[in-house]
Protein backbone atom coordinates (compact mmCIF):
# COMPACT_ATOMS: atom_id res chain seq x y z
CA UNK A 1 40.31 -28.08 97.79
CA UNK A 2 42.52 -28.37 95.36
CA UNK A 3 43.98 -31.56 95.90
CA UNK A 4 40.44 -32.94 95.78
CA UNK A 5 40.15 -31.32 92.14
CA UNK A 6 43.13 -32.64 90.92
CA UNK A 7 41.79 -36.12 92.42
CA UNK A 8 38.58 -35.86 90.14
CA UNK A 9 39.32 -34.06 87.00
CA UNK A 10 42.04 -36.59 85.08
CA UNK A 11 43.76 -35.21 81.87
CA UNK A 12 42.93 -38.78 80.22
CA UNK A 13 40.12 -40.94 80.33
CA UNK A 14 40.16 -44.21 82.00
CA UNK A 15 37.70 -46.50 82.93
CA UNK A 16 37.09 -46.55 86.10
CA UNK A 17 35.17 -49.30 88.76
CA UNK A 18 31.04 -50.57 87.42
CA UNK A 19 32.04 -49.27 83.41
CA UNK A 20 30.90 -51.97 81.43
CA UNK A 21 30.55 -50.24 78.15
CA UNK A 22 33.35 -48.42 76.55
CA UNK A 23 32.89 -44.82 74.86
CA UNK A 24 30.67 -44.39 71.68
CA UNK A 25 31.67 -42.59 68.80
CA UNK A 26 29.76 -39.24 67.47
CA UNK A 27 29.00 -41.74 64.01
CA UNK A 28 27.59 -44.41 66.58
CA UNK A 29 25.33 -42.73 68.74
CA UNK A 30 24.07 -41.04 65.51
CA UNK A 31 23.60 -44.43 63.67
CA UNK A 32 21.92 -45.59 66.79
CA UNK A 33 19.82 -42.68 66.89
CA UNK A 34 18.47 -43.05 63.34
CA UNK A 35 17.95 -46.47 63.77
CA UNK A 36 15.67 -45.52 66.74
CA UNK A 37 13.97 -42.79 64.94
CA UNK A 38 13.68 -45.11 62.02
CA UNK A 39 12.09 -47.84 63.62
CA UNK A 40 9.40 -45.85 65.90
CA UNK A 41 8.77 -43.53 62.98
CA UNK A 42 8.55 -45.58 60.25
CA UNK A 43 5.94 -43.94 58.28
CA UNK A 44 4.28 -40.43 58.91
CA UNK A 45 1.98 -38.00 58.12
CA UNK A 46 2.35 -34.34 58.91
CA UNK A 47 0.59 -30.92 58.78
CA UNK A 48 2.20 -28.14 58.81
CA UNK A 49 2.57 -24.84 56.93
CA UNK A 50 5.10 -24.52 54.55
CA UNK A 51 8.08 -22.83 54.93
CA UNK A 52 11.63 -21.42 53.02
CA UNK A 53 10.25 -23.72 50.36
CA UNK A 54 13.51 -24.27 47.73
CA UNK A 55 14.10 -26.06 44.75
CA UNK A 56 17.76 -27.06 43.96
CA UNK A 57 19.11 -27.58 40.80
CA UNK A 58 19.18 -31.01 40.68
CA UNK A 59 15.35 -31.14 40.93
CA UNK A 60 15.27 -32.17 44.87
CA UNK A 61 13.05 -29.81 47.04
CA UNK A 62 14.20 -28.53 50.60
CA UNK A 63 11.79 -26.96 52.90
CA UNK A 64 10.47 -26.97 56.29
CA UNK A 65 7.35 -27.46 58.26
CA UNK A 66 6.29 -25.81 61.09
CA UNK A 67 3.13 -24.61 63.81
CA UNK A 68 3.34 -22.27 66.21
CA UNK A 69 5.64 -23.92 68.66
CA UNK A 70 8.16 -26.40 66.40
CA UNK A 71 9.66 -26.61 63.13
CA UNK A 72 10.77 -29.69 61.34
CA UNK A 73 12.72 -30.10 58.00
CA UNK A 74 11.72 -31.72 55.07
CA UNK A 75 13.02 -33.05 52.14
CA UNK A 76 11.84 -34.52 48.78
CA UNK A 77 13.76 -36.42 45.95
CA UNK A 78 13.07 -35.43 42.71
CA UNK A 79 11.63 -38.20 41.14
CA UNK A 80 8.22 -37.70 44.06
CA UNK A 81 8.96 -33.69 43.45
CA UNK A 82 8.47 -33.65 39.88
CA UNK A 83 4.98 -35.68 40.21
CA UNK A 84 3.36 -32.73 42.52
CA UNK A 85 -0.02 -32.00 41.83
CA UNK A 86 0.55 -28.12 42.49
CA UNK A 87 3.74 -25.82 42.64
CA UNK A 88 4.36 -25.63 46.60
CA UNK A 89 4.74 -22.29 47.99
CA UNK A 90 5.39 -20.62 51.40
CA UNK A 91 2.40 -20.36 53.85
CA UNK A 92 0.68 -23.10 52.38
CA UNK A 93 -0.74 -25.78 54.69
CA UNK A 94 0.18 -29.14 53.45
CA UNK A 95 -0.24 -32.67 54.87
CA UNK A 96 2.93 -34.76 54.09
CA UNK A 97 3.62 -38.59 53.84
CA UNK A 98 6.90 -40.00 54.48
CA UNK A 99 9.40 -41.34 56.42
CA UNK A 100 11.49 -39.89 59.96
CA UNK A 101 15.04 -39.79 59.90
CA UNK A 102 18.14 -38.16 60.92
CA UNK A 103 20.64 -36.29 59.30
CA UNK A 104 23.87 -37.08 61.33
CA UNK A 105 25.89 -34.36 59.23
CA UNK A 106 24.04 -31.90 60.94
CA UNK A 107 22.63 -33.52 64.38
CA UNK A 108 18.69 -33.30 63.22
CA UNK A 109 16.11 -35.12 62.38
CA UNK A 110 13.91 -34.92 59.43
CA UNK A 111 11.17 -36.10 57.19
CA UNK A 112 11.85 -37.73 53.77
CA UNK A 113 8.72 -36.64 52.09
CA UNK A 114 6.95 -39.44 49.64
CA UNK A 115 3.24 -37.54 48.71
CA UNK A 116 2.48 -33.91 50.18
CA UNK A 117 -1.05 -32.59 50.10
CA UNK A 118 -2.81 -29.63 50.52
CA UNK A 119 -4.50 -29.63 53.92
CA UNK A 120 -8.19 -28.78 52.56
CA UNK A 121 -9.85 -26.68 50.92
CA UNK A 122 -8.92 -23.47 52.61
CA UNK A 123 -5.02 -24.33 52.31
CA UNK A 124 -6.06 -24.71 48.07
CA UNK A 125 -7.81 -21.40 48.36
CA UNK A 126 -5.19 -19.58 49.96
CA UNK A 127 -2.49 -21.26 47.24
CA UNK A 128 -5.52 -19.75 44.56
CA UNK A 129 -5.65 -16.46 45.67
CA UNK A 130 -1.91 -16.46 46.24
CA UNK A 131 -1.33 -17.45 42.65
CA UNK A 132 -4.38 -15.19 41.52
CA UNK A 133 -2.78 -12.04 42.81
CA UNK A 134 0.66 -12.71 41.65
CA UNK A 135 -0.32 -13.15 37.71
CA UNK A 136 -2.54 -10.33 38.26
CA UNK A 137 0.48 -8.32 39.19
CA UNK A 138 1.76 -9.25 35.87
CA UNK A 139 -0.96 -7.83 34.17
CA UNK A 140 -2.24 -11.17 32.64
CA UNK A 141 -5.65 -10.28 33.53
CA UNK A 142 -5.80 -6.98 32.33
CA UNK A 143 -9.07 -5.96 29.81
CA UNK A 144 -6.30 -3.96 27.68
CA UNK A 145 -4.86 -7.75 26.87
CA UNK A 146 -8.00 -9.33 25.58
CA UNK A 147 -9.05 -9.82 22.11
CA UNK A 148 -12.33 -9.73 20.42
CA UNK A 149 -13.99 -12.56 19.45
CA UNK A 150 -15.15 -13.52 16.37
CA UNK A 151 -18.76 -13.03 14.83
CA UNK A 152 -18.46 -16.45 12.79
CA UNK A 153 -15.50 -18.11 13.05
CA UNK A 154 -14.71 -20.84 10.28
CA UNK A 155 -12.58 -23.14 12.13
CA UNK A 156 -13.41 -23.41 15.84
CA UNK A 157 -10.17 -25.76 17.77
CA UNK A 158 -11.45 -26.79 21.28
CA UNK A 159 -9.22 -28.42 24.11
CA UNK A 160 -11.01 -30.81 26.29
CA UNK A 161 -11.29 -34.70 27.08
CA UNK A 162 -12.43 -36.55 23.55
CA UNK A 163 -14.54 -38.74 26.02
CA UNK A 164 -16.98 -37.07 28.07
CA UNK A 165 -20.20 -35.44 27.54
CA UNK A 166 -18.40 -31.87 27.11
CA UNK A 167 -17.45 -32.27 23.61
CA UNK A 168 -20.72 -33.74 22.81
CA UNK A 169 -22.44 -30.84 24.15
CA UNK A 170 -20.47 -28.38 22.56
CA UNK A 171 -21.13 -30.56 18.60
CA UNK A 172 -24.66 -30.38 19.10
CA UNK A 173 -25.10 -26.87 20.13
CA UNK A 174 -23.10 -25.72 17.16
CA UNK A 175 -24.97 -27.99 14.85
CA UNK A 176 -28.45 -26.78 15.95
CA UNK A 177 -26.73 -22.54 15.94
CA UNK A 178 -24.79 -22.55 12.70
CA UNK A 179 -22.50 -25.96 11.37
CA UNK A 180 -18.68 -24.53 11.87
CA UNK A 181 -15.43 -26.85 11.34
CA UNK A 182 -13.98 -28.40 14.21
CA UNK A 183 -10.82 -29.27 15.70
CA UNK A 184 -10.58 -31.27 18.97
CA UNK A 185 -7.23 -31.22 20.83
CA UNK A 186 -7.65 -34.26 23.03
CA UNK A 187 -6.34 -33.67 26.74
CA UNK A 188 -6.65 -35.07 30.13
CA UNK A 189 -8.68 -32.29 32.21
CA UNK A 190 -7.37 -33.65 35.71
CA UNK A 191 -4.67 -35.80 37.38
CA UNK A 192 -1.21 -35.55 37.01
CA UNK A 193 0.17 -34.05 34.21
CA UNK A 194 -3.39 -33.04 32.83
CA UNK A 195 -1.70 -29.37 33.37
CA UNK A 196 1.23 -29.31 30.71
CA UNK A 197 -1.34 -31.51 28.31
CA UNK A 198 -3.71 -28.22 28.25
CA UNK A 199 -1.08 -25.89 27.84
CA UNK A 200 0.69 -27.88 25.44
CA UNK A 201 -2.33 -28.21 23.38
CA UNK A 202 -2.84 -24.01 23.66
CA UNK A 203 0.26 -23.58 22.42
CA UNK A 204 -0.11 -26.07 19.66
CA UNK A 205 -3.36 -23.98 18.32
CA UNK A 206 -1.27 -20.78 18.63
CA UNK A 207 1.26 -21.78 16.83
CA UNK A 208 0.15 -23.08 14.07
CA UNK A 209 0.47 -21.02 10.26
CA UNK A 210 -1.84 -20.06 8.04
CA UNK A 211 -0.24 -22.62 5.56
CA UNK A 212 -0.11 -25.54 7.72
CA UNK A 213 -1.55 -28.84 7.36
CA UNK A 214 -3.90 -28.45 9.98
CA UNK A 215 -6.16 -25.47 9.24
CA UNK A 216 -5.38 -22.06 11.97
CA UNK A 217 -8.70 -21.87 14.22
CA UNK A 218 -10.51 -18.84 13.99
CA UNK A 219 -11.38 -19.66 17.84
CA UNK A 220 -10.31 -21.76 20.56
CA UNK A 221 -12.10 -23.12 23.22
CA UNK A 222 -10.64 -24.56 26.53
CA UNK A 223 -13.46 -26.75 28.27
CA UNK A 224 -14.09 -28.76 31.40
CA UNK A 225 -17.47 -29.98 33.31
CA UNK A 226 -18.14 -29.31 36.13
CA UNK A 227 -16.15 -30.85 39.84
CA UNK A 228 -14.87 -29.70 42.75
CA UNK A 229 -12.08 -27.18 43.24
CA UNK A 230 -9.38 -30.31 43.19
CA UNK A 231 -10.86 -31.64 40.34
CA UNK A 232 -10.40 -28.19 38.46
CA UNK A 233 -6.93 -27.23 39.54
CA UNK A 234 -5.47 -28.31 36.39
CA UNK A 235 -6.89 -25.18 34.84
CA UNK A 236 -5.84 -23.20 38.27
CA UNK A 237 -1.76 -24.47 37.26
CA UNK A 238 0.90 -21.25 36.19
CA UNK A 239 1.83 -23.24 33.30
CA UNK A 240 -2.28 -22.91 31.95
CA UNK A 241 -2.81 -19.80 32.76
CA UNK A 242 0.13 -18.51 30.89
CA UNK A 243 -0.71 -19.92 27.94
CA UNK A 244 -4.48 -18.75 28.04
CA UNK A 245 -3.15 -15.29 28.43
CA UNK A 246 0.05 -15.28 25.97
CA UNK A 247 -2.31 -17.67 23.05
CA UNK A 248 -2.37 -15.26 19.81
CA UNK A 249 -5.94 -16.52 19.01
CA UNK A 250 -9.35 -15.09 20.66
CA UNK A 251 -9.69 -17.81 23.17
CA UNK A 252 -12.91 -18.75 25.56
CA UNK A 253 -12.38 -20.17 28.59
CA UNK A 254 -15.68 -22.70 29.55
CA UNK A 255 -14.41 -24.63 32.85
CA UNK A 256 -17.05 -25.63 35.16
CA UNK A 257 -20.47 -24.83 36.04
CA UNK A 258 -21.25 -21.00 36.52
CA UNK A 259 -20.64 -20.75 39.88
CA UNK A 260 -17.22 -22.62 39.41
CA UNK A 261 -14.49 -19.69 38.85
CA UNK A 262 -10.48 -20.74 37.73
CA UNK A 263 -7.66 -18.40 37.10
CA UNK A 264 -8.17 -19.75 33.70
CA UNK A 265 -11.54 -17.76 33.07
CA UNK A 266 -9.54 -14.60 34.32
CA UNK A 267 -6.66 -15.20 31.67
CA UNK A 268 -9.33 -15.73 28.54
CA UNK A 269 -10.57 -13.38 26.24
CA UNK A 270 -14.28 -14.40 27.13
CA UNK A 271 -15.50 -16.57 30.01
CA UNK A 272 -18.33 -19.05 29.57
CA UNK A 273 -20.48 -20.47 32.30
CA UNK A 274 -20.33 -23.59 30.94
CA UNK A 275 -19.21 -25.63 27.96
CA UNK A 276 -22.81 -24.92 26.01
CA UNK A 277 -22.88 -21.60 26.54
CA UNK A 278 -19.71 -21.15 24.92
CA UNK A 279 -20.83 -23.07 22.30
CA UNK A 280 -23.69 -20.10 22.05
CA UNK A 281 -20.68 -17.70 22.26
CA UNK A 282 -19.16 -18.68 19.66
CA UNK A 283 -21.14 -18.40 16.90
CA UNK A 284 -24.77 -16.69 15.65
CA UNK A 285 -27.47 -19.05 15.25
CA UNK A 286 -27.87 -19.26 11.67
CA UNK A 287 -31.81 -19.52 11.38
CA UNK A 288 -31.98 -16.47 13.15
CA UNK A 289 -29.21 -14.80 10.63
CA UNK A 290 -31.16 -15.72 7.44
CA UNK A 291 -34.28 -14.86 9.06
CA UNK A 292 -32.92 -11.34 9.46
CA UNK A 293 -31.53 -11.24 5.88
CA UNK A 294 -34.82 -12.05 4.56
CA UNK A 295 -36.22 -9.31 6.62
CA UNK A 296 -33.55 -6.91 5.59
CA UNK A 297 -33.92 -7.69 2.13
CA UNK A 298 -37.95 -7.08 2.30
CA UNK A 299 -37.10 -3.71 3.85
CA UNK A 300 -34.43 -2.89 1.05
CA UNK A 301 -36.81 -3.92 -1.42
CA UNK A 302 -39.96 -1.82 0.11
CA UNK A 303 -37.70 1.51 0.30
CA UNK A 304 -36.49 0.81 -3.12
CA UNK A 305 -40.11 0.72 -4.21
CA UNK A 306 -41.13 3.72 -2.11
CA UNK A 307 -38.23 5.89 -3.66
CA UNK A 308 -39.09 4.71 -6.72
CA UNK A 309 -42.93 5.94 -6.55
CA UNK A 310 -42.17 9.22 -4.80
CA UNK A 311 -39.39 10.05 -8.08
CA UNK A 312 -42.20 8.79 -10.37
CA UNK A 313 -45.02 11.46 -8.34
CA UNK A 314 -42.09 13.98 -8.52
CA UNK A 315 -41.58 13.72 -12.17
CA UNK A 316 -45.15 13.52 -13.16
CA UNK A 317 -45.62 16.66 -10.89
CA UNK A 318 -42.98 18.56 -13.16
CA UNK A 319 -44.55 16.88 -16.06
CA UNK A 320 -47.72 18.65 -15.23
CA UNK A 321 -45.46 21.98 -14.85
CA UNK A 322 -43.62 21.65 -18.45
CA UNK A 323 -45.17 23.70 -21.24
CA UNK A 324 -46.48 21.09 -24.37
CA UNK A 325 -43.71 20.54 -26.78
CA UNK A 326 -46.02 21.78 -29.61
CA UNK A 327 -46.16 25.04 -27.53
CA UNK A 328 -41.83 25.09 -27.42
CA UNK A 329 -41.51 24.34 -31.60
CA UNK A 330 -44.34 26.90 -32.81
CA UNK A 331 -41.76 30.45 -32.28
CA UNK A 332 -39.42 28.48 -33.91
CA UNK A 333 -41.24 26.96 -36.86
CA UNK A 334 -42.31 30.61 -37.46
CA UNK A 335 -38.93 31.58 -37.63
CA UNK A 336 -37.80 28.55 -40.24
CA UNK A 337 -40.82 30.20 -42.35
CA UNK A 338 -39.29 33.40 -42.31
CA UNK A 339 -36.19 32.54 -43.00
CA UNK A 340 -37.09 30.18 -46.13
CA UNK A 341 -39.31 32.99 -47.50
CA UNK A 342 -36.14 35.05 -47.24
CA UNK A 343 -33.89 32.70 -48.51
CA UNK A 344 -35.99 32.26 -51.71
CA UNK A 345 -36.17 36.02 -52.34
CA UNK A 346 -32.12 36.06 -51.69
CA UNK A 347 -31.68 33.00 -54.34
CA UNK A 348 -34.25 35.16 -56.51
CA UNK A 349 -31.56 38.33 -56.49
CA UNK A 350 -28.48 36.18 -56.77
CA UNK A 351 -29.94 34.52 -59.91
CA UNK A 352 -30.93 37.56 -61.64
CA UNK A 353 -27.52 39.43 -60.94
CA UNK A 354 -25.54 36.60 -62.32
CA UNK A 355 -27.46 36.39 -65.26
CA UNK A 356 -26.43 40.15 -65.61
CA UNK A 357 -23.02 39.36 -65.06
CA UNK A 358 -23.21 36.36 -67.82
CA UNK A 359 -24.63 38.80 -70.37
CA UNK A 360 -22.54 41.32 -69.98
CA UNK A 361 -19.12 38.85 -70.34
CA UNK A 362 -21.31 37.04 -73.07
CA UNK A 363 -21.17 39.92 -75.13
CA UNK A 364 -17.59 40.60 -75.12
CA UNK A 365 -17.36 36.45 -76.74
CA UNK A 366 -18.28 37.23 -80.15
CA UNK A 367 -16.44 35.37 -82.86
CA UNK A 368 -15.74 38.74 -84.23
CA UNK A 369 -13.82 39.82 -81.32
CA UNK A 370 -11.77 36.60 -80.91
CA UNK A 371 -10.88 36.51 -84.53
CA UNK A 372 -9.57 40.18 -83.99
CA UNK A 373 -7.66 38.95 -80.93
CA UNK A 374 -5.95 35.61 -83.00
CA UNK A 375 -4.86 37.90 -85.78
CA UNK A 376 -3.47 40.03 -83.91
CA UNK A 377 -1.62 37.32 -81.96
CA UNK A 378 -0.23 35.99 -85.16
CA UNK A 379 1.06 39.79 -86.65
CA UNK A 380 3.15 39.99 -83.52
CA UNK A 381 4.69 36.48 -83.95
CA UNK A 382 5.49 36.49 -87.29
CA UNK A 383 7.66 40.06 -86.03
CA UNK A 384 9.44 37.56 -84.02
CA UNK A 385 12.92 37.48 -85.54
CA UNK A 386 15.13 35.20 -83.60
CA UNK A 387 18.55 33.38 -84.38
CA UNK A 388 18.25 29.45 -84.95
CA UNK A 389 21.71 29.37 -82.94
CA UNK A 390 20.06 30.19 -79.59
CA UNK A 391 17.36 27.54 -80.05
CA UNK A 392 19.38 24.50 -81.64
CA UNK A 393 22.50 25.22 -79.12
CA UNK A 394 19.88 24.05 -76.01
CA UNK A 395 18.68 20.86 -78.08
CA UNK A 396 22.19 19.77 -78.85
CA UNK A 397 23.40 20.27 -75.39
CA UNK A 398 19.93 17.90 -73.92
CA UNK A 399 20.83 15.88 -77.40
CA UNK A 400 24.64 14.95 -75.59
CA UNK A 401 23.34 14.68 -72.52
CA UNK A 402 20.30 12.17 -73.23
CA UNK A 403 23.16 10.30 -75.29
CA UNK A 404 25.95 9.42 -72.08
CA UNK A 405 22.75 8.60 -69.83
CA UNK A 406 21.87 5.87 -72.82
CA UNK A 407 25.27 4.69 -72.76
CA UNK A 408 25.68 4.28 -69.04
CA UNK A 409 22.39 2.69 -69.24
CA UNK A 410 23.38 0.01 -71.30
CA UNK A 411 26.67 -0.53 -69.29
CA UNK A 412 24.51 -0.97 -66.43
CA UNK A 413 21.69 -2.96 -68.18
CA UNK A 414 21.39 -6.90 -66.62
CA UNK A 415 20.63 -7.94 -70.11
CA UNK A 416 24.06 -6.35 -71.69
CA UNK A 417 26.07 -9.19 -71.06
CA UNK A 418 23.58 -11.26 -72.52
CA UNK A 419 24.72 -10.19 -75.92
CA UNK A 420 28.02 -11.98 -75.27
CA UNK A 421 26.72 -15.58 -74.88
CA UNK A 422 25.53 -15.37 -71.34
CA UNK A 423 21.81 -15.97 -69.57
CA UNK A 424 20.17 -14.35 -66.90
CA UNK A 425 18.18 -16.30 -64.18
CA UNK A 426 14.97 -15.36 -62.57
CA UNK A 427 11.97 -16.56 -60.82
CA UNK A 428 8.90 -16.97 -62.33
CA UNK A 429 7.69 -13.92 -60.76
CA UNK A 430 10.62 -11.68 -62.39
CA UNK A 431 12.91 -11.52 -59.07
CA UNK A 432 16.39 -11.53 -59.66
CA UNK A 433 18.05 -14.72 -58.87
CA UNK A 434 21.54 -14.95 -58.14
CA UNK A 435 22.80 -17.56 -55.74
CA UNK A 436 22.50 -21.34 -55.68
CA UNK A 437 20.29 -21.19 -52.57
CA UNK A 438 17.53 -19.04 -54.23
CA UNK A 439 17.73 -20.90 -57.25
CA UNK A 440 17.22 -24.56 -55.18
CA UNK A 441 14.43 -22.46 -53.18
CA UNK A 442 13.07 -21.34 -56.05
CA UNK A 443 12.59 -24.83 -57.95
CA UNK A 444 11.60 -23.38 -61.06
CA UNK A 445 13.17 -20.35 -62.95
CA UNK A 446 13.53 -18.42 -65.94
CA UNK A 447 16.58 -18.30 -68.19
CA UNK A 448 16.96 -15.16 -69.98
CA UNK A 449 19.10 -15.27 -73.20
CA UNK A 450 19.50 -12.57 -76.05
CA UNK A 451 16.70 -13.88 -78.38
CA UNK A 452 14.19 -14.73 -75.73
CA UNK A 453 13.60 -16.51 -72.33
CA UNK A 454 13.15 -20.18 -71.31
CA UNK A 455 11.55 -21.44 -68.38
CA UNK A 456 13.52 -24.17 -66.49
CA UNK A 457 13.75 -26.51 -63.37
CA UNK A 458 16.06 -26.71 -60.33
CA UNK A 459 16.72 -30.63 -59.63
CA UNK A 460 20.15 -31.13 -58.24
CA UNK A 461 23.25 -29.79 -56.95
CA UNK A 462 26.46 -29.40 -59.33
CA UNK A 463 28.14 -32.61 -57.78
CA UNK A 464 24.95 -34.67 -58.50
CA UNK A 465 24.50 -33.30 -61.70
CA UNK A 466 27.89 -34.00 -63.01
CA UNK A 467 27.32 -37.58 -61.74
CA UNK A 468 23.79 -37.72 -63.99
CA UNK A 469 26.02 -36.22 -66.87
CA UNK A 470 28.27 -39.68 -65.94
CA UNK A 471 25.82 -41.98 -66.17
CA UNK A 472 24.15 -40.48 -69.31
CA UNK A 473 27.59 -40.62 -71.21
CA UNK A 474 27.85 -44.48 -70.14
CA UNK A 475 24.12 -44.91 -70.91
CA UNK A 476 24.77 -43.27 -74.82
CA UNK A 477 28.29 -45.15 -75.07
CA UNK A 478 27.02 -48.44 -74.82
CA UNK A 479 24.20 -48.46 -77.47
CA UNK A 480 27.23 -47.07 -79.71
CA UNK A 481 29.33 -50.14 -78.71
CA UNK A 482 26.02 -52.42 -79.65
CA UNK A 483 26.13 -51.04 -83.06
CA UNK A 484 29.95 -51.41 -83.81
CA UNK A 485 29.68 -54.86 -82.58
CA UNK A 486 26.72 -55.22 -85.14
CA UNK A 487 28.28 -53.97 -87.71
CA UNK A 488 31.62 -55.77 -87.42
């Protein structure tokens, strides 16, 4: 037994009789394996349901599909990753495109996925309601988050397509309802990339100031036609539905027909069935408006003119209760007759005592009497002895006293020096004058001397003067030398 073992197990391999092929290599049975898979594979497509869905840093995406009895792995680059219609997630059914390979590193085989799909419409719903109940989670959907919207906004910005028939829709119905500014953010509304274009353009309207170029809507309005589910899943995308929710300005979400529903309508402030009838939303129509103005305005006039006639009946009503104003003044004209009757008999008294009064003090004015009185006056003055001493003493002391003040007067007098040859200046009005500025400002002054004044005029300065006084000298000299020359 065990010689037959030891005949059959060999510690190294040789090659024994009918091998016609030596040994392959782990790398070469894997190369010819891939080449294998490679060629009867070429090019697939696969459904399966996604699952441990992961996106590495450098933008590749790893996942794996499976059913209920296999499970393959997947991979996608991330130049095809970053072109994905929708944001992948596990439990979604997909439908992939691609090619079958191997991956010797780790002995399987996978798919190299070019284009992935959603497999229907069921597989989109599910990803919907999926997506739906995480941002709900978040509270972007809550009532408490939405703001009101305006009664009649002055700048209205709207995000849609600049082509279709939405936009025209929307211009006309605000013509015919009340004329409002405008701003259109043009977007693409489906196909790849359509998604960041919408948010971007949210954004763009939230963000911009109140001093800006572009004027801050008052309103925005996101807007789509009507389409299938696929066709609206642009407005379905994370990226969207954030911004509808996080936009600072009241924002009305009209995607679709009415019965079409996106998580965008859930996010707005205000959902419109359709494009129009967010046009309606927006703002009052203005015919409507005026006509109630006018109406108001009748009914404010009317109860101004009802209270008016009821405070007229009121006050014609205590009219009729007032006593006549002749009936008010009679008591008291009777009592100014009483009183002037009164006051003439008082004036009467007062006159005839004061003549009383006169004739008694007239009596006691008799030239007699004041005759009486002077002489009398004069008797006790000329009894009046008193000493000249005590009345010239006073009168020479005032005498000395009036005499120094004279003195210091005339020491202090502006016209004492002019006794000793010298002149005083002044303007014409009498002001003092004493420095070459006034006098130039001046122009013409008086010149006050000891037998009288002379009136005189400021022309030059000293230096120009004494250079006139120059040329007046030479000007005299020379009719001198004309003479002597004459005479000799």
């Amino acid at each position: 037994m065990d010689d037959s073992l030891s005949l059959d197990a060999k510690l190294l391999a040789e090659s024994g009789q009918g091998d016609n092929a030596p040994p392959l290599s782990v790398s070469e049975i894997s190369s010819s394996l891939k080449r294998v898979v490679e060629d009867r594979f070429g090019y697939v497509r696969i459904r399966g349901e996604i699952s441990g869905f992961k996106r590495a840093a450098s933008g590749h995406v790893y996942l794996a599909l499976k059913d209920d009895k296999a499970v393959l792995d997947g991979v996608m680059w991330k130049g095809n990753a970053g072109r994905l219609p929708f944001q992948p997630e596990d439990g979604i059914e997909v439908v992939v495109s691609g090619k079958l390979t191997t991956y010797p590193g780790r002995s399987k085989y996978q798919i190299v996925i070019d284009k992935m799909e959603l497999a229907g419409e069921g597989a989109l719903m599910a990803l919907f309601e999926k997506l739906k109940a995480k941002l709900r989670g978040e509270g972007l959907f809550d009532q408490d988050r939405k703001k009101a919207i305006p009664f009649l906004p002055k700048t209205i910005g709207i995000v849609t397509s600049p082509t279709g028939a939405v936009i025209r829709d929307i211009l006309h119905r605000l013509a015919d309802r009340c004329p409002s500014h405008v701003i259109v953010w043009p977007v693409l509304v489906q196909g790849d990339g359509a998604a960041k274009k919408i948010a971007a353009a949210i954004n763009g309207f939230s963000n911009l100031g109140e001093n800006d170029v572009v004027a801050r809507p008052d309103l925005v309005i996101v807007a789509r036609g009507g389409g299938s589910i696929e066709d609206l899943w642009s407005f379905n995308e994370e990226v969207v539905v954030r911004a509808v929710a996080d936009c600072s300005i009241p924002i009305i979400s009209a995607v679709g027909h009415e019965t079409d529903t996106t998580l965008c309508d859930f996010a707005a402030d205000l959902r419109a069935p359709t494009p129009t009838a967010a046009a309606e939303m927006a703002v009052p129509v203005r015919a409507e408006w005026l006509a109630t103005l006018s109406e108001s305005k009748a009914r404010m006039g009317r109860s101004v003119q009802r209270n008016l006639t009821t405070a007229q009946e009121r006050l014609e009503a205590q009219r009729r209760l007032m006593p006549a104003l002749t009936d008010l003044l009679r008591p008291h004209q009777q009592r100014v007759d009483e009183l002037s009757e009164q006051m003439k008999y008082a004036m009467s008294q007062n006159v005839a005592q004061a003549r009383n009064r006169f004739s008694t003090s007239a009596g006691a004015l008799r030239p007699s009497i004041l005759q009486q009185r002077l002489t009398r006056a004069q008797e006790r003055l000329e009894r009046l002895d008193l000493p000249v001493a005590l009345i010239q003493r006073p009168l020479d002391d005032a005498r000395q006293r009036l005499d120094a003040l004279w003195r210091l007067a005339q020491q202090v007098s502006p016209d004492g020096p002019l006794k000793r040859g010298y002149a005083r200046v002044s303007s014409l009005d009498g002001d003092f004058i004493g420095s070459r500025k006034s006098a130039a400002k001046a122009g013409h002054v008086k010149l006050h001397f000891q037998d009288g004044e002379i009136g005189a005029e400021v022309t030059e300065s000293r230096s120009v003067a004494k250079k006139s006084m120059q040329s007046s000298s030479k000007r005299i000299k020379k009719p001198l030398d004309d003479r002597q020359r004459d005479l000799f």
